[in-house]
Protein backbone atom coordinates (compact mmCIF):
# COMPACT_ATOMS: atom_id res chain seq x y z
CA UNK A 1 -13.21 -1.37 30.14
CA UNK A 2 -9.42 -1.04 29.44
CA UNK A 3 -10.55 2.88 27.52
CA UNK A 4 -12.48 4.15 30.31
CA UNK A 5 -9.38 3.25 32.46
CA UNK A 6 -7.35 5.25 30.25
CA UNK A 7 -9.68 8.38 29.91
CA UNK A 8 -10.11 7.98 33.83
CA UNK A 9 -6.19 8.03 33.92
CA UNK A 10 -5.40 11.06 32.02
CA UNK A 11 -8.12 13.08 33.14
CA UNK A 12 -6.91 12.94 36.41
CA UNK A 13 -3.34 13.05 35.78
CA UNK A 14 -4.66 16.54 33.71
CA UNK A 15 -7.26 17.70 36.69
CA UNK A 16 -5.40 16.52 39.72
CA UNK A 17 -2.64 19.20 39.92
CA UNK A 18 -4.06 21.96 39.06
CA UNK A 19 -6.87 21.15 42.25
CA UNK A 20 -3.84 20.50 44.67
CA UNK A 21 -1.97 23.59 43.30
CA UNK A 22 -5.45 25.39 43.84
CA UNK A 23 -5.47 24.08 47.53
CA UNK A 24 -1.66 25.10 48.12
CA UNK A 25 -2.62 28.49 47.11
CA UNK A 26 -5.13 28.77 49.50
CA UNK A 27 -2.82 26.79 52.11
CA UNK A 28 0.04 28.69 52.22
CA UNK A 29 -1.43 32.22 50.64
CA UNK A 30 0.30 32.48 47.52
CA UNK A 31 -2.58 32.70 45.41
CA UNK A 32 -2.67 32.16 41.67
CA UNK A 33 1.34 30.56 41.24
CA UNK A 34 1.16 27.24 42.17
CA UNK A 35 -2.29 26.67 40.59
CA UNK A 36 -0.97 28.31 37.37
CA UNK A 37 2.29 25.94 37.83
CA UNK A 38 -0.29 22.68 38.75
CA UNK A 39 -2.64 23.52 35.49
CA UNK A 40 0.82 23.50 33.09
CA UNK A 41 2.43 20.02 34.82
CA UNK A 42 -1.37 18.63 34.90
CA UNK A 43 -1.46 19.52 30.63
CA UNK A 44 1.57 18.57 30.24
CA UNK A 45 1.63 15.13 31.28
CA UNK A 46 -2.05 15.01 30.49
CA UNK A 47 -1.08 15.40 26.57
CA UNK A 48 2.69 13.47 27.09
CA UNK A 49 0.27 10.74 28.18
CA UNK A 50 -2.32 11.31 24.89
CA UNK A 51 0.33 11.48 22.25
CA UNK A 52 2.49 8.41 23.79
CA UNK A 53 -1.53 6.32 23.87
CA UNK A 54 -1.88 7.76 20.31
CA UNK A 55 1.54 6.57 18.57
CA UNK A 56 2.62 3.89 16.02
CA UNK A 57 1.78 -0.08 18.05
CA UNK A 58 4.77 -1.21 20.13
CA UNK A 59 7.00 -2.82 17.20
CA UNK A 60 6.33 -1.28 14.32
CA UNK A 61 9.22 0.34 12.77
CA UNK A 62 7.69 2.56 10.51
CA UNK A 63 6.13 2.45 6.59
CA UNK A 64 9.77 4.05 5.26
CA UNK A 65 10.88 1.66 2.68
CA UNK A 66 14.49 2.28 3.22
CA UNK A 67 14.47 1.67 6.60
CA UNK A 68 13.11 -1.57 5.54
CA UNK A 69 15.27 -2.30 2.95
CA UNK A 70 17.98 -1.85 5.04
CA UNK A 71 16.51 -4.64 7.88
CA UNK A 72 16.04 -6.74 5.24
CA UNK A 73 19.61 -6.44 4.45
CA UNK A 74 20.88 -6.95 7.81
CA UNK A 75 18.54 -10.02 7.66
CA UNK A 76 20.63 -11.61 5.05
């Protein structure tokens, strides 16, 4: 359940303004701007939102043994 909220999140966060940038056009007659401006925020965020689901587990630092050796150190 928790993955289908998360695919349901950032497809809409990726659909959603290009649709109300689509209706704007039409609103206020300005045609293709503000859905070309809605599709770019809407991928943006859409893949800002991917890569941040997609990185390293909240605390974990990282495989680089010197960076490890080093909080070993400070450890000690």
């Amino acid at each position: 359940m928790e993955w289908t909220s998360r695919v349901t999140t950032i497809s809409l966060e990726m659909a959603l303004p290009g649709l109300l940038g689509h209706w704007a056009d039409q609103h206020w007659g300005t045609e293709p701007v503000l859905l070309v401006l809605g599709v770019i925020a809407g991928f943006t965020a859409g893949m800002w939102h991917l890569i941040k689901l997609a990185g390293p587990p909240p605390g974990d630092r990282g495989t680089d043994p010197a960076s490890s050796k080093e909080q070993n150190q400070l450890k000690r």
